[in-house]
C-alpha atoms as a PDB file:
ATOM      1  CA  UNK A   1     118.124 242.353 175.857  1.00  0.00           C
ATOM      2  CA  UNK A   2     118.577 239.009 173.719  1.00  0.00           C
ATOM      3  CA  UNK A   3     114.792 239.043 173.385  1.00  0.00           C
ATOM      4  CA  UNK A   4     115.065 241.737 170.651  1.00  0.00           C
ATOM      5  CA  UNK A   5     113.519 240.366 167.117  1.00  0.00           C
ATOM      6  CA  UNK A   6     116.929 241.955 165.225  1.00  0.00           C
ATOM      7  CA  UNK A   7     118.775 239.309 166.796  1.00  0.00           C
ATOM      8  CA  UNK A   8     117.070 236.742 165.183  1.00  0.00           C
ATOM      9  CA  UNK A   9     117.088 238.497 162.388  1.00  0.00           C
ATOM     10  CA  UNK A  10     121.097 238.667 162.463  1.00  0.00           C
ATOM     11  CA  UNK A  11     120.737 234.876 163.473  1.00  0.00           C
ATOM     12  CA  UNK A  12     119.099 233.859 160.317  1.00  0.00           C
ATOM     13  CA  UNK A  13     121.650 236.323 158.263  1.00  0.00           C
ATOM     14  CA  UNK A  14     124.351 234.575 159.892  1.00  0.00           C
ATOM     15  CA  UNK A  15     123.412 231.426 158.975  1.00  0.00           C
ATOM     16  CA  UNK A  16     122.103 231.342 155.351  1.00  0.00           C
ATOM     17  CA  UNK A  17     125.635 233.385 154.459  1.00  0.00           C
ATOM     18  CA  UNK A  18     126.962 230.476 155.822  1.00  0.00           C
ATOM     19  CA  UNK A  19     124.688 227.992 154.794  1.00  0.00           C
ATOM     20  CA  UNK A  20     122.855 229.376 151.481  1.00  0.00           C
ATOM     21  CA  UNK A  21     121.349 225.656 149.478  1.00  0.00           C
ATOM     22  CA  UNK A  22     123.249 223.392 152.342  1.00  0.00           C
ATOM     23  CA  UNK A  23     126.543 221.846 153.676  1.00  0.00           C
ATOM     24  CA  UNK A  24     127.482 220.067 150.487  1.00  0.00           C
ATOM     25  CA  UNK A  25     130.441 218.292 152.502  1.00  0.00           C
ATOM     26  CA  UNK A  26     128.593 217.142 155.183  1.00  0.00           C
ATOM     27  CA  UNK A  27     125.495 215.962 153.055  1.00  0.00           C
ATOM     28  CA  UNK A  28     127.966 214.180 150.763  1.00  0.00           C
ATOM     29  CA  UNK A  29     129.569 212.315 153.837  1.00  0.00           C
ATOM     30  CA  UNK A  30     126.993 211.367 155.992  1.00  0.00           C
ATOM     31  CA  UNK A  31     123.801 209.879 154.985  1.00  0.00           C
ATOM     32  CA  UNK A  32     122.126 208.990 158.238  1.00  0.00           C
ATOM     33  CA  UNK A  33     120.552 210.930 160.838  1.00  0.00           C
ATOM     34  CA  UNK A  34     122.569 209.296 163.664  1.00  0.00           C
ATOM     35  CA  UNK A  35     122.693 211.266 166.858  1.00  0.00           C
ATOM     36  CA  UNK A  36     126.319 212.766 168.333  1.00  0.00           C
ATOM     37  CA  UNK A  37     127.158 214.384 170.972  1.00  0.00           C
ATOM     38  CA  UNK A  38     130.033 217.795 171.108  1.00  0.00           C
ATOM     39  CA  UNK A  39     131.479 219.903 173.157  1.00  0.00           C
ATOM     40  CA  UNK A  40     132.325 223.473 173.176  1.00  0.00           C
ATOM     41  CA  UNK A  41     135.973 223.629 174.385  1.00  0.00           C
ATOM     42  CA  UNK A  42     137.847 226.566 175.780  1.00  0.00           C
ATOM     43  CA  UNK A  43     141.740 226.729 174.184  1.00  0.00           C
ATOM     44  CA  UNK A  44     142.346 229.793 176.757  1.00  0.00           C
ATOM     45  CA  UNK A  45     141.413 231.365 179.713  1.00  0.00           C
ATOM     46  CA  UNK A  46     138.504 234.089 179.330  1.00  0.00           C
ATOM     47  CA  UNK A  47     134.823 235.325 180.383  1.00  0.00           C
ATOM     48  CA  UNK A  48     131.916 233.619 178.442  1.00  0.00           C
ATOM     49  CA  UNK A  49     129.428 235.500 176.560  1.00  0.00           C
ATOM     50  CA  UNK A  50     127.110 234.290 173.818  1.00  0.00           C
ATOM     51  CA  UNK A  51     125.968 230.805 174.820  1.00  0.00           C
ATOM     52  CA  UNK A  52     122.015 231.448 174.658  1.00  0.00           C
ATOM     53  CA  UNK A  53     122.958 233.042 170.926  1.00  0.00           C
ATOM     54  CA  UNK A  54     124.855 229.808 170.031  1.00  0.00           C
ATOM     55  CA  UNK A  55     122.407 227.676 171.174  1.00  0.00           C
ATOM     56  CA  UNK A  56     119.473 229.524 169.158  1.00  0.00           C
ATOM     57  CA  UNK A  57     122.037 228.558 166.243  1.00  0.00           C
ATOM     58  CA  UNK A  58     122.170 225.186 166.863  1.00  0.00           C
ATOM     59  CA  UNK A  59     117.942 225.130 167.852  1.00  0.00           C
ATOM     60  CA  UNK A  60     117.731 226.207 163.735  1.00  0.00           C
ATOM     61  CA  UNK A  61     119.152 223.373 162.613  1.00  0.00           C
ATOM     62  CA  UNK A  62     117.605 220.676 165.082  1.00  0.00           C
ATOM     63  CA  UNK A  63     114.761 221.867 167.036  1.00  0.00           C
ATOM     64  CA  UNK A  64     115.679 218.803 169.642  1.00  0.00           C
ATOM     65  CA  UNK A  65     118.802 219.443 170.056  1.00  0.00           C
ATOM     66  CA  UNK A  66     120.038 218.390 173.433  1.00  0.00           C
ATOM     67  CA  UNK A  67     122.102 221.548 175.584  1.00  0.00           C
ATOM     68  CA  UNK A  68     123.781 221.420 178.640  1.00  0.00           C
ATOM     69  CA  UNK A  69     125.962 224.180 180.023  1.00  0.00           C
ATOM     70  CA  UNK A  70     128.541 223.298 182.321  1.00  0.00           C
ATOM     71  CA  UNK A  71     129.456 227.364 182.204  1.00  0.00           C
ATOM     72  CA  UNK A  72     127.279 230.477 181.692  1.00  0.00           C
ATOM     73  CA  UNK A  73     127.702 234.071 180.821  1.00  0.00           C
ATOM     74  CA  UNK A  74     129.656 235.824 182.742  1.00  0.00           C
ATOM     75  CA  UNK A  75     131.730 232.543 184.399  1.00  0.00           C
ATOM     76  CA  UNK A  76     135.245 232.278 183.689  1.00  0.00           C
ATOM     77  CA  UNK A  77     136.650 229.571 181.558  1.00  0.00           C
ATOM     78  CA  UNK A  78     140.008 227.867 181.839  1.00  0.00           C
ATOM     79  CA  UNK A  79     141.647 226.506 178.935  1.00  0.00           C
ATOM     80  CA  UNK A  80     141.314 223.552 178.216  1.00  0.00           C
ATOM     81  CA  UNK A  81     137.542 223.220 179.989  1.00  0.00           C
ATOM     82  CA  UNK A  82     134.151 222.532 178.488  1.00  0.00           C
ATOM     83  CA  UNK A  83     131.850 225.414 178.410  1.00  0.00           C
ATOM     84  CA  UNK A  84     129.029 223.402 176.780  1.00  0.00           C
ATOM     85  CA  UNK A  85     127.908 219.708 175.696  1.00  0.00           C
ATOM     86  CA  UNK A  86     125.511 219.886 172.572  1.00  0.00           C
ATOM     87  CA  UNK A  87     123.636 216.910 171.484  1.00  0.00           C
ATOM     88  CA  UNK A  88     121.735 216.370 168.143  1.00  0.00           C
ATOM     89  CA  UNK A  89     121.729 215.575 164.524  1.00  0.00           C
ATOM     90  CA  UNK A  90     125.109 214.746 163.244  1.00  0.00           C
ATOM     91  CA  UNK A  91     124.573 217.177 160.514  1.00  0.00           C
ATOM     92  CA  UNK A  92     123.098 220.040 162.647  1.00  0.00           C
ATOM     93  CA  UNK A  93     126.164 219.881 164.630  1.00  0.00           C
ATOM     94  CA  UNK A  94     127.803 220.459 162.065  1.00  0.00           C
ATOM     95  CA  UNK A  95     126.028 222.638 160.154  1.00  0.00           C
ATOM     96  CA  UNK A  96     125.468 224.912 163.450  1.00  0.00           C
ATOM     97  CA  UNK A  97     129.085 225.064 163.923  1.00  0.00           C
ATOM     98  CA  UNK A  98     130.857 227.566 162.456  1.00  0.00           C
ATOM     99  CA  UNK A  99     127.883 230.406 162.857  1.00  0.00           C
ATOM    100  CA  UNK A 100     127.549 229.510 166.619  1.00  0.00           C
ATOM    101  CA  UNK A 101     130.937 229.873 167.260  1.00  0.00           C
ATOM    102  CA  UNK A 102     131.748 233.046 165.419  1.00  0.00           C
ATOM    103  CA  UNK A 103     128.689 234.827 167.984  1.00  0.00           C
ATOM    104  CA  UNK A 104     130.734 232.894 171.377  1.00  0.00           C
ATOM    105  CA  UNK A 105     134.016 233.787 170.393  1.00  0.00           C
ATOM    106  CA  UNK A 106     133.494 237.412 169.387  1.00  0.00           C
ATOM    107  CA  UNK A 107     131.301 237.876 172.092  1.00  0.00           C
ATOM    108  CA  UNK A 108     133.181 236.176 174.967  1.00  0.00           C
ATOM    109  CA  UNK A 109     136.306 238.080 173.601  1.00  0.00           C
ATOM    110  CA  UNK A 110     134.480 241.455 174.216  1.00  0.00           C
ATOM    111  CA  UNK A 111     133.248 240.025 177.602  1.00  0.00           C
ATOM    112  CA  UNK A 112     137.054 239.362 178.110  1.00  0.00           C
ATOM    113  CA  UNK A 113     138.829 242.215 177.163  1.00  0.00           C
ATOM    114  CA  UNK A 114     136.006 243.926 179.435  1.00  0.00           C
ATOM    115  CA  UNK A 115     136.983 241.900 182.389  1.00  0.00           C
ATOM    116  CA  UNK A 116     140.680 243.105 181.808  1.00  0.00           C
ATOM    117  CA  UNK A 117     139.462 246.884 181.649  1.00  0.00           C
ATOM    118  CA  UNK A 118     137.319 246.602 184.946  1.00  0.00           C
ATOM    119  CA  UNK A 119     140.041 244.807 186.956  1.00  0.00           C
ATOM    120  CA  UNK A 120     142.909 247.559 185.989  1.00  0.00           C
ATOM    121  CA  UNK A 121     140.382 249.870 188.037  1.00  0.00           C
ATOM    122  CA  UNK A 122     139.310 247.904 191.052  1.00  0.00           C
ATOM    123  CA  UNK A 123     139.188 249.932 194.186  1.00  0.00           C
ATOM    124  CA  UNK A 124     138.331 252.928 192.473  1.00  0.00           C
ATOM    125  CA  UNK A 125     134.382 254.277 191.857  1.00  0.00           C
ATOM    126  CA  UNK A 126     135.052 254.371 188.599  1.00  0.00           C
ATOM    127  CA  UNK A 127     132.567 252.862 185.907  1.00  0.00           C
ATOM    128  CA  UNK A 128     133.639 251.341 182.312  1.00  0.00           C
ATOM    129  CA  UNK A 129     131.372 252.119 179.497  1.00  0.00           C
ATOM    130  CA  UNK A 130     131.212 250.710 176.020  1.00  0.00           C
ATOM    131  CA  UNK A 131     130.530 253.120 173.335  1.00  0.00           C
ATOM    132  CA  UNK A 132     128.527 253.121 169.601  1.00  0.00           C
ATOM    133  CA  UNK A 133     131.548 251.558 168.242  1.00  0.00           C
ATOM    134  CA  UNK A 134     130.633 248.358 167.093  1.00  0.00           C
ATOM    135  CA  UNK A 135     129.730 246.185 164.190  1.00  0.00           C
ATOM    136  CA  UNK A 136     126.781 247.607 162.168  1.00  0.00           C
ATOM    137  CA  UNK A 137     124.034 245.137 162.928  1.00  0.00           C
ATOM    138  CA  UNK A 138     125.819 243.435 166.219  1.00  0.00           C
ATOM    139  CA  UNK A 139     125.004 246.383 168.980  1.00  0.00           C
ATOM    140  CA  UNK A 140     122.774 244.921 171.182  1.00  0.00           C
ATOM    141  CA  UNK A 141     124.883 241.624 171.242  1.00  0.00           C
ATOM    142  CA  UNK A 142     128.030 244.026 171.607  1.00  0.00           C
ATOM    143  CA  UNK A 143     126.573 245.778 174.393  1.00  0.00           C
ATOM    144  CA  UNK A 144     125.452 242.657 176.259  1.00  0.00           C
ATOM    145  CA  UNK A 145     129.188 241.088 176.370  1.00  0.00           C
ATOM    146  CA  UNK A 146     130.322 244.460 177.726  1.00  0.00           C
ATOM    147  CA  UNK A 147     127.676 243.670 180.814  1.00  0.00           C
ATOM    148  CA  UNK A 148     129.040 239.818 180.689  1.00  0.00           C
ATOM    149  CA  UNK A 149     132.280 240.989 181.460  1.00  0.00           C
ATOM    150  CA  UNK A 150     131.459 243.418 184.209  1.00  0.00           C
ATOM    151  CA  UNK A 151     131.209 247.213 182.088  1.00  0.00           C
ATOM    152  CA  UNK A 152     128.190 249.340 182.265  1.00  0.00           C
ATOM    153  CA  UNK A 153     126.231 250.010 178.838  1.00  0.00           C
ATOM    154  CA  UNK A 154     126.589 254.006 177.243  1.00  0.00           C
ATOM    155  CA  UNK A 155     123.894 255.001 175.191  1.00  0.00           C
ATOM    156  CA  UNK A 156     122.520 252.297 172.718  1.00  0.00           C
ATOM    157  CA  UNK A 157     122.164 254.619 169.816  1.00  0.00           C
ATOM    158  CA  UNK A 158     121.160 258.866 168.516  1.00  0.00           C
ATOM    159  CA  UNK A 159     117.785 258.100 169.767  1.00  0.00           C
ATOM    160  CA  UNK A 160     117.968 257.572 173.536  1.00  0.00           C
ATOM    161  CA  UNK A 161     120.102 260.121 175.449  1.00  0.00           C
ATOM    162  CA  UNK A 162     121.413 263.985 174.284  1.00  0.00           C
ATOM    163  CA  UNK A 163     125.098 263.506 173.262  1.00  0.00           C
ATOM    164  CA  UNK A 164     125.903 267.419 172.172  1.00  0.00           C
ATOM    165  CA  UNK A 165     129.749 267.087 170.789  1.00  0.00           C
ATOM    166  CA  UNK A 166     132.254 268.952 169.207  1.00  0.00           C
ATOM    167  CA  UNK A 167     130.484 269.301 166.110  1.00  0.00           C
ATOM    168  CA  UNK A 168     126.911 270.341 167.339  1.00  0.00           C
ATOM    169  CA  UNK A 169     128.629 272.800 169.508  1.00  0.00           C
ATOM    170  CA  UNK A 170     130.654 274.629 166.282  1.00  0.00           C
ATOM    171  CA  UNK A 171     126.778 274.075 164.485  1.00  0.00           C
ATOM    172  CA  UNK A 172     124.978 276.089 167.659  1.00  0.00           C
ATOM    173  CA  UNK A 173     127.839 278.437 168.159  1.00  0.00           C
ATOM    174  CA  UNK A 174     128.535 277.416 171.766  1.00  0.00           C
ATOM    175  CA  UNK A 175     127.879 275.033 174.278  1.00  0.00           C
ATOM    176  CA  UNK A 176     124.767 277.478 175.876  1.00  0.00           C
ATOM    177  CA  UNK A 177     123.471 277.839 172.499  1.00  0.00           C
ATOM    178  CA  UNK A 178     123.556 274.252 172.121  1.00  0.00           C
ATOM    179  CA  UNK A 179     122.257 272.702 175.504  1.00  0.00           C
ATOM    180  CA  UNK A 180     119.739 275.858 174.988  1.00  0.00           C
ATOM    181  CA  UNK A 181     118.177 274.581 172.112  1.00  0.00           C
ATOM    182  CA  UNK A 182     117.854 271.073 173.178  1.00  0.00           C
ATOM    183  CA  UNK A 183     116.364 271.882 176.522  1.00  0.00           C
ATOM    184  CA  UNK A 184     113.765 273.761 174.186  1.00  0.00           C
ATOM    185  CA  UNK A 185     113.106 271.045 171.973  1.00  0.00           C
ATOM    186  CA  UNK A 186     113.092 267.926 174.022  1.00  0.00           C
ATOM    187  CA  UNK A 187     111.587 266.645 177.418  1.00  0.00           C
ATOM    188  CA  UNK A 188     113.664 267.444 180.846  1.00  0.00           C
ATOM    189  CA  UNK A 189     113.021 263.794 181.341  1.00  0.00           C
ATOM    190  CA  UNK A 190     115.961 263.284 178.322  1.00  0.00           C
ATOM    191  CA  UNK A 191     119.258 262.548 179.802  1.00  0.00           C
ATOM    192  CA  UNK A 192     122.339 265.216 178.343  1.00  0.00           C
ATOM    193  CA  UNK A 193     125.837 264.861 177.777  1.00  0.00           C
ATOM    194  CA  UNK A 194     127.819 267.383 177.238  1.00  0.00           C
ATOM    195  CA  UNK A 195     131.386 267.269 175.735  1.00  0.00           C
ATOM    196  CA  UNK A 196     134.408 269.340 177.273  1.00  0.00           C
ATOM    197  CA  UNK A 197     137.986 269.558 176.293  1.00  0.00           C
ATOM    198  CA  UNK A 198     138.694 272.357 178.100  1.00  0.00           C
ATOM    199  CA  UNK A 199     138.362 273.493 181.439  1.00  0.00           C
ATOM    200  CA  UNK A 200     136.339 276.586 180.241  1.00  0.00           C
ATOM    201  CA  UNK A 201     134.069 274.376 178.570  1.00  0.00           C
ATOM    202  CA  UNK A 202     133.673 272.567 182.138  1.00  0.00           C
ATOM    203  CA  UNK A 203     133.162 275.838 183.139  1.00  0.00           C
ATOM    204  CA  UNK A 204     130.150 276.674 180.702  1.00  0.00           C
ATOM    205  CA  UNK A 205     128.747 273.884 180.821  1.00  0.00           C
ATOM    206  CA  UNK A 206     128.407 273.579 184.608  1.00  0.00           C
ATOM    207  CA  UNK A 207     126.066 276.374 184.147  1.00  0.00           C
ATOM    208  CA  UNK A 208     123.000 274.298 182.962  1.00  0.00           C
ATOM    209  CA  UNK A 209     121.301 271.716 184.567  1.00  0.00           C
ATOM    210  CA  UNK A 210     122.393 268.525 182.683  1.00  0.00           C
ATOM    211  CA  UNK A 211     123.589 264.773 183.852  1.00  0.00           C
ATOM    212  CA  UNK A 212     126.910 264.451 182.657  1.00  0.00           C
ATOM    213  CA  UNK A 213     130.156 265.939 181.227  1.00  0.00           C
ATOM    214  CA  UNK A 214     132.510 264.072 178.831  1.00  0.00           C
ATOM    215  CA  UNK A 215     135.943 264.839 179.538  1.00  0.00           C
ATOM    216  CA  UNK A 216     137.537 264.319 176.046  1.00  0.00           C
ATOM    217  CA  UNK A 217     141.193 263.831 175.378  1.00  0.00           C
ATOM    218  CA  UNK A 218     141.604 265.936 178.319  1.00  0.00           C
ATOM    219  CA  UNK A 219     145.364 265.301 180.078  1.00  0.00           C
ATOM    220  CA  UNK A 220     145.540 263.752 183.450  1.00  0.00           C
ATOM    221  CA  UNK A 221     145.666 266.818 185.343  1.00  0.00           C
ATOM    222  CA  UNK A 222     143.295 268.967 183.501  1.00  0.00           C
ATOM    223  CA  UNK A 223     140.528 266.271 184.003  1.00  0.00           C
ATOM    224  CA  UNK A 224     141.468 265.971 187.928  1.00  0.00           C
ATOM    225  CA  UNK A 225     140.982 269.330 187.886  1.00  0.00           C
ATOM    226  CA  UNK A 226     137.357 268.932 185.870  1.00  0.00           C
ATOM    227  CA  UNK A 227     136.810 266.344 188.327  1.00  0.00           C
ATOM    228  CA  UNK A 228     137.051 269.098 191.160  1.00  0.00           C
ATOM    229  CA  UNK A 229     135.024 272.045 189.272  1.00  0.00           C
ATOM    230  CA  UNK A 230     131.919 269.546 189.387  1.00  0.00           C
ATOM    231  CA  UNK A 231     132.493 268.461 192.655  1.00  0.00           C
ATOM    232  CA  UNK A 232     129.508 266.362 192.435  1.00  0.00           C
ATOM    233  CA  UNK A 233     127.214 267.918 190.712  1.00  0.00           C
ATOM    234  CA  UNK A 234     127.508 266.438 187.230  1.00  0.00           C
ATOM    235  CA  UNK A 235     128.313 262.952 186.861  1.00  0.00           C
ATOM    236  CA  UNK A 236     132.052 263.359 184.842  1.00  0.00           C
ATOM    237  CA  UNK A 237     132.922 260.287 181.539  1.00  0.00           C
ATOM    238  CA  UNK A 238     136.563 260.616 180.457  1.00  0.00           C
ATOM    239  CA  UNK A 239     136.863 259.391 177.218  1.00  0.00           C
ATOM    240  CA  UNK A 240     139.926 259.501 174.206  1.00  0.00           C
ATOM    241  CA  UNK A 241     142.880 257.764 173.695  1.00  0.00           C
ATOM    242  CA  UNK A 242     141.875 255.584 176.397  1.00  0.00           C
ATOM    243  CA  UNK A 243     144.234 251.972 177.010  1.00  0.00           C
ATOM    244  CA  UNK A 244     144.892 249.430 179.461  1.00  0.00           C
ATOM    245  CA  UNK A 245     148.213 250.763 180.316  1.00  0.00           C
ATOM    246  CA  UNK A 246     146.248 254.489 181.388  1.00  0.00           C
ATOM    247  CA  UNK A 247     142.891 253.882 182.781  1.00  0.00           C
ATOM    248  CA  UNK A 248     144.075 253.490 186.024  1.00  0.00           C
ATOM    249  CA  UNK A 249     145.723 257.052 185.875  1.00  0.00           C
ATOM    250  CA  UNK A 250     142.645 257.971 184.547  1.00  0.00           C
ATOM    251  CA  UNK A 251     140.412 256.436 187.365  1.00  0.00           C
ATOM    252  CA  UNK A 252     142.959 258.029 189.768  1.00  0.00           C
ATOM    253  CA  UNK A 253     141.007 261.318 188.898  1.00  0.00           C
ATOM    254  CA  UNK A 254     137.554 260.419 190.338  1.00  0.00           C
ATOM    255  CA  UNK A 255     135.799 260.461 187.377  1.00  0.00           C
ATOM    256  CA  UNK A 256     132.711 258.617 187.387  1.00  0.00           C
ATOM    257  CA  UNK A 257     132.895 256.492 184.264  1.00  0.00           C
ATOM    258  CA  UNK A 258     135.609 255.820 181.612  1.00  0.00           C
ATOM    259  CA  UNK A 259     134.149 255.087 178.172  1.00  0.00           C
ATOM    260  CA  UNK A 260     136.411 252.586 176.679  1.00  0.00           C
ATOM    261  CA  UNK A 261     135.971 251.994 172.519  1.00  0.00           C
ATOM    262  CA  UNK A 262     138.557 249.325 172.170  1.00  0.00           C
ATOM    263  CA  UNK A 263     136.503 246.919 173.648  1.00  0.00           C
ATOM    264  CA  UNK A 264     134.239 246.789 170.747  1.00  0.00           C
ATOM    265  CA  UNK A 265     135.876 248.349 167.994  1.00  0.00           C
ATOM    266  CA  UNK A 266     139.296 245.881 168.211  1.00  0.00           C
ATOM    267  CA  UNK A 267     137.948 242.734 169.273  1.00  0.00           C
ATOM    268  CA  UNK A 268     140.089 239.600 169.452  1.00  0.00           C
ATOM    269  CA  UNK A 269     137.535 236.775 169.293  1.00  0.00           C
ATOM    270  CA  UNK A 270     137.632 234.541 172.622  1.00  0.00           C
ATOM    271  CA  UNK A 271     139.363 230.835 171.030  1.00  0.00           C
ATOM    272  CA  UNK A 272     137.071 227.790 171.325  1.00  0.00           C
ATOM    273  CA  UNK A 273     136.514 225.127 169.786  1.00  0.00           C
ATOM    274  CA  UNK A 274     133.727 222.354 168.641  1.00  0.00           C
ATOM    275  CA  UNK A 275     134.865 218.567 169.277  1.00  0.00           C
ATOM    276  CA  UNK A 276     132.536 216.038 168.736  1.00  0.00           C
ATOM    277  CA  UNK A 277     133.011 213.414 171.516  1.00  0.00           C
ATOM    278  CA  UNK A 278     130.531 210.583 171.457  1.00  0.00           C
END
């Protein structure tokens, strides 16, 4: 997933907004291409996400740069405790800085606020999905802190799974027009969604062979009683309105998966710091 080239090329964006003609305070201050050594320090408790993109930062700056994790993705930090120990050029430190912590913290803050979501659910089937809300550009790195913190991935975009909604259905005329036309257009091997916000539109779309039903804004009683008009069949995503303080009402239900957009679209970065130590 981190292997993808836009990554780098969002690497290399990142850093020459940052950077543009060079780090005119550092290059006044320091002359010298002495060696230090920093660490990445945790000021609260979360789940890490990001290192491998920080450290492909720092690797632009000094090629020999020196990394040791004493966390990885996915492990919970304490505040207070090192995630990382970096070890380099003075001036790629801190030249790296800034860039490779904005990717950590944004990334481990998804990967917590995911951890929070899954937990309010434990003991229940239920599934938490991210959604296409996210920062144009930062998907794929969105996506991959929702894993790090223990959520499933949705769709990654228009092109890879049948999402008919509200507005293709008023377009087609109905949901059968709709899932109709799409059966006729594209392969059976392409996975459809179909949204419901009514019980009747459980009902009509229950009547075609598709994988899943989005139960959206649906109260807590209407969607139990989606949940028991599929009874299996169709693999059921509530989705709207969704918080920390309901998903476990929600999960109470027996839907299969709660999509969740807060935890990409209101992200409170993760806070950590760079020290240098030595």
């Amino acid at each position: 997933m981190l292997n993808d080239p836009n990554i780098l090329k969002l690497i290399d964006l990142a850093i020459n907004e940052d950077l543009k003609n060079g780090d005119i305070t550092t290059n006044s201050i320091i002359t010298t291409d002495e060696k230090k050594t920093a660490a990445f320090i945790a000021k609260q408790e979360g789940i890490i996400a990001g290192l491998d993109i920080a450290k492909m930062v720092f690797e632009k700056f000094d090629k020999e740069i020196k990394w040791t994790n004493l966390k990885y993705d996915r492990d919970t930090c304490l505040k207070y405790e090192k995630i990382v120990l970096v070890e380099g050029n003075y001036k790629a430190l801190l030249g790296a800085e800034r860039t490779a912590l904005n990717f950590l913290q944004r990334l481990s803050g998804i990967a917590t606020k995911t951890n929070r979501f899954v937990k309010q659910i434990e003991g229940f089937k239920t599934k938490i999905l991210d959604t296409r809300k996210t920062i144009p550009g930062h998907r794929i790195l969105d996506k991959y802190a929702v894993k790090m913190g223990g959520g499933k991935n949705h769709r990654m975009g228009l092109f890879d799974m049948v999402m008919i909604k509200d507005n293709h259905i008023k377009l087609a005329g109905s949901i059968t027009s709709a899932v109709m036309t799409v059966k006729k257009n594209l392969p059976d091997s392409m996975k459809i969604e179909v949204e419901a916000s009514t019980l009747d539109d459980v009902k009509e779309a229950l009547n075609f062979n598709i994988d899943f039903i989005m139960l959206d804004n649906m109260s807590i009683d209407d969607m139990r009683k989606a949940v028991a008009l599929c009874n299996g069949k169709i693999l059921t995503e509530a989705s709207g309105n969704v918080t920390i303080n309901n998903i476990r009402h929600i999960a109470e239900t027996g839907v299969d998966f709660i999509s969740v957009g807060e935890l990409t679209h209101s992200v409170e970065a993760l806070d950590i710091s760079m020290k240098i130590i030595n």
